[in-house]
Protein backbone atom coordinates (compact mmCIF):
# COMPACT_ATOMS: atom_id res chain seq x y z
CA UNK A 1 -66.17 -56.10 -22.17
CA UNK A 2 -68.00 -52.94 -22.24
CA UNK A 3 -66.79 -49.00 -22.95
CA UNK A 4 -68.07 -48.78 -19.06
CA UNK A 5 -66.14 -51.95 -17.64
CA UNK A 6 -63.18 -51.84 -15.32
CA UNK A 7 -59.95 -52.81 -15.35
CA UNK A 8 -59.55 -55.82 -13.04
CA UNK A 9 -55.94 -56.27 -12.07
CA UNK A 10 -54.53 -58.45 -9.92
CA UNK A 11 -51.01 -58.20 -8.22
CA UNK A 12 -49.70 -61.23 -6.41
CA UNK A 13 -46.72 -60.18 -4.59
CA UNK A 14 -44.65 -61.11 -1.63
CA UNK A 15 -44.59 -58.98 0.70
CA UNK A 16 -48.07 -57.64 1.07
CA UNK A 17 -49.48 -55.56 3.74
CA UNK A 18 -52.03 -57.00 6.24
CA UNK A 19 -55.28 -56.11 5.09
CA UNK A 20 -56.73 -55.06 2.07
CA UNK A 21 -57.08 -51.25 2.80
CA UNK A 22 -53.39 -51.44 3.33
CA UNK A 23 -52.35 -53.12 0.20
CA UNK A 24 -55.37 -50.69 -1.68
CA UNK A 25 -53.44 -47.48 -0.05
CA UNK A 26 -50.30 -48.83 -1.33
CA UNK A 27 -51.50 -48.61 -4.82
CA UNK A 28 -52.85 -45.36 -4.68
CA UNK A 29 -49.38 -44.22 -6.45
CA UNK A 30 -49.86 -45.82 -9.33
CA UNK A 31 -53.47 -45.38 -9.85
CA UNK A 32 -51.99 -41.47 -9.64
CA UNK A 33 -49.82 -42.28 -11.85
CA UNK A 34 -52.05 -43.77 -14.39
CA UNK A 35 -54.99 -40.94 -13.96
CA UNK A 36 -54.10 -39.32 -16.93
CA UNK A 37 -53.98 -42.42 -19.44
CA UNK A 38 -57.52 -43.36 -18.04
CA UNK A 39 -58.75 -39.39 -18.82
CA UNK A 40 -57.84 -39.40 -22.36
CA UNK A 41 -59.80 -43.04 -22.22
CA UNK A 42 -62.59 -40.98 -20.87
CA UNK A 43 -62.13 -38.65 -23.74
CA UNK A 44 -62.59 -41.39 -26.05
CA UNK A 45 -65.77 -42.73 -24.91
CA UNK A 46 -63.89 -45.64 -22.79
CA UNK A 47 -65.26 -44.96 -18.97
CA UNK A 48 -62.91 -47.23 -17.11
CA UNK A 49 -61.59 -47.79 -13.25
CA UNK A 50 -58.63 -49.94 -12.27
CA UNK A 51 -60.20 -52.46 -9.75
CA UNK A 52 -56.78 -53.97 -7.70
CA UNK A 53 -56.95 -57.08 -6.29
CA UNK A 54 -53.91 -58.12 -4.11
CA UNK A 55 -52.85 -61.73 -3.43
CA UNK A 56 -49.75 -63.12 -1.51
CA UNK A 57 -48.47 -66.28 -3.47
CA UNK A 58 -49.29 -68.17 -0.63
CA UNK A 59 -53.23 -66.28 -1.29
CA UNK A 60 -53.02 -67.12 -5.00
CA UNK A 61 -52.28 -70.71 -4.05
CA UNK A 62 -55.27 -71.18 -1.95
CA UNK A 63 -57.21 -70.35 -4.30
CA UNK A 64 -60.70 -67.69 -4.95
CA UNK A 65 -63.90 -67.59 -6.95
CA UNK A 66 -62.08 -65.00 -8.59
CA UNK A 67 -59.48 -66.98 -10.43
CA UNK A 68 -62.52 -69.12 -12.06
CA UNK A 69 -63.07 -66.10 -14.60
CA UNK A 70 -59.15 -66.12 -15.03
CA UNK A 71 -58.43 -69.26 -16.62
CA UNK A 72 -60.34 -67.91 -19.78
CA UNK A 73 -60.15 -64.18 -19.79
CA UNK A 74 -56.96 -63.48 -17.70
CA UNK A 75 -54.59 -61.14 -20.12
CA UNK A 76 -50.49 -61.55 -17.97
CA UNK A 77 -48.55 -58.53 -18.59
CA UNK A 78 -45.85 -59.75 -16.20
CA UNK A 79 -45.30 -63.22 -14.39
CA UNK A 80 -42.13 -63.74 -12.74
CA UNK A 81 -41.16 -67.21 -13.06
CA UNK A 82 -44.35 -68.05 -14.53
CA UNK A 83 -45.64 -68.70 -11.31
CA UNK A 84 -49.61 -67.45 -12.10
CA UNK A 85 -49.72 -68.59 -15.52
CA UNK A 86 -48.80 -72.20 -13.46
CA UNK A 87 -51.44 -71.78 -11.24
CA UNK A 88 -53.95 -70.93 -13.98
CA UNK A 89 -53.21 -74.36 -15.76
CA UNK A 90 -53.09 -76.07 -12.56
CA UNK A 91 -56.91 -74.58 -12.11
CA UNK A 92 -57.75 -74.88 -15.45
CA UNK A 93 -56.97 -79.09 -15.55
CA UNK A 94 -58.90 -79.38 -12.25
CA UNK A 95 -61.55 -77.78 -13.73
CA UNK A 96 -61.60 -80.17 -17.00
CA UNK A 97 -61.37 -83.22 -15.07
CA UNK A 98 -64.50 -82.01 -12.95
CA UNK A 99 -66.08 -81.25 -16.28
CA UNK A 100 -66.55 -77.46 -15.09
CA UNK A 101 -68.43 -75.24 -17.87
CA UNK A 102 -68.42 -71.62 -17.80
CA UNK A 103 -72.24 -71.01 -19.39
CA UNK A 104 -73.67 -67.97 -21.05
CA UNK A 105 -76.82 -66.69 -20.02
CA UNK A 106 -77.87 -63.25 -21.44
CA UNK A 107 -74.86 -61.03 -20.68
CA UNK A 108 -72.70 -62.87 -18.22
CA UNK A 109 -71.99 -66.31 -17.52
CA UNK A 110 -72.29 -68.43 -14.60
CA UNK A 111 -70.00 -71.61 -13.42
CA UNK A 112 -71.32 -74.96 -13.34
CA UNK A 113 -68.43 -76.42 -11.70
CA UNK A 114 -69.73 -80.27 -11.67
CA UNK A 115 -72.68 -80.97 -14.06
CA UNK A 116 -72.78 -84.53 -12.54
CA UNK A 117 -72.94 -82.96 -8.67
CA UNK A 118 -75.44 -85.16 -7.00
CA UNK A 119 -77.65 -83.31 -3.91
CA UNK A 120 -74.85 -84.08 -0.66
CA UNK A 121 -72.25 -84.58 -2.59
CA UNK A 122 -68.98 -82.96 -1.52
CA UNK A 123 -66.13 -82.06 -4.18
CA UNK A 124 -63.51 -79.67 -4.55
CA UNK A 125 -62.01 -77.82 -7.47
């Protein structure tokens, strides 16, 4: 995390709009709503965006690159039923049995989601 970083924030909800500019306009409200609390940031030094992300459970449950990050850094404010923080863990043990390491090179990291991948080999996480 930097002063300059954004916000990444996912919302998994059911129902969702088709198409991401749909479920972005949506959220225009609260990003409206949350203006001022990101200018006094601002005002602190702390140049920050909210970057949405918006997932059906069904979405969530399929799965993204995105989630990879997650299973380390991911900060819940609110999980009904604890339905992400379940498929975090579920993520996280497929991970550990593929021996998965998240590696630091400089300033950011990079998966290496099977160290023991062999060239042709097919695997999923």
């Amino acid at each position: 995390m930097r002063p300059d970083s954004d916000i990444d924030l996912l919302v998994a909800a059911d129902p969702l709009p088709r198409g991401r500019m749909r479920r972005v306009g949506e959220f225009a409200a609260v990003e409206r709503e949350m203006e001022p609390f990101l200018q006094t940031a601002r005002e602190a030094g702390v140049c920050t965006a909210l970057s949405p992300v918006f997932k059906t459970p069904e979405e969530v449950q399929a799965g993204s690159p995105l989630f990879l990050d997650m299973v380390d850094d991911a900060r819940i404010l609110f999980d009904r039923n604890g339905f992400l923080a379940t498929e975090l863990d579920l993520l996280r043990a497929r991970l550990a049995r593929r021996g998965a390491k998240r590696i630091w090179q400089g300033n950011a990291w990079y998966w290496d989601l099977k160290p023991d991948y062999r060239h042709g080999e097919e695997f999923e996480i």
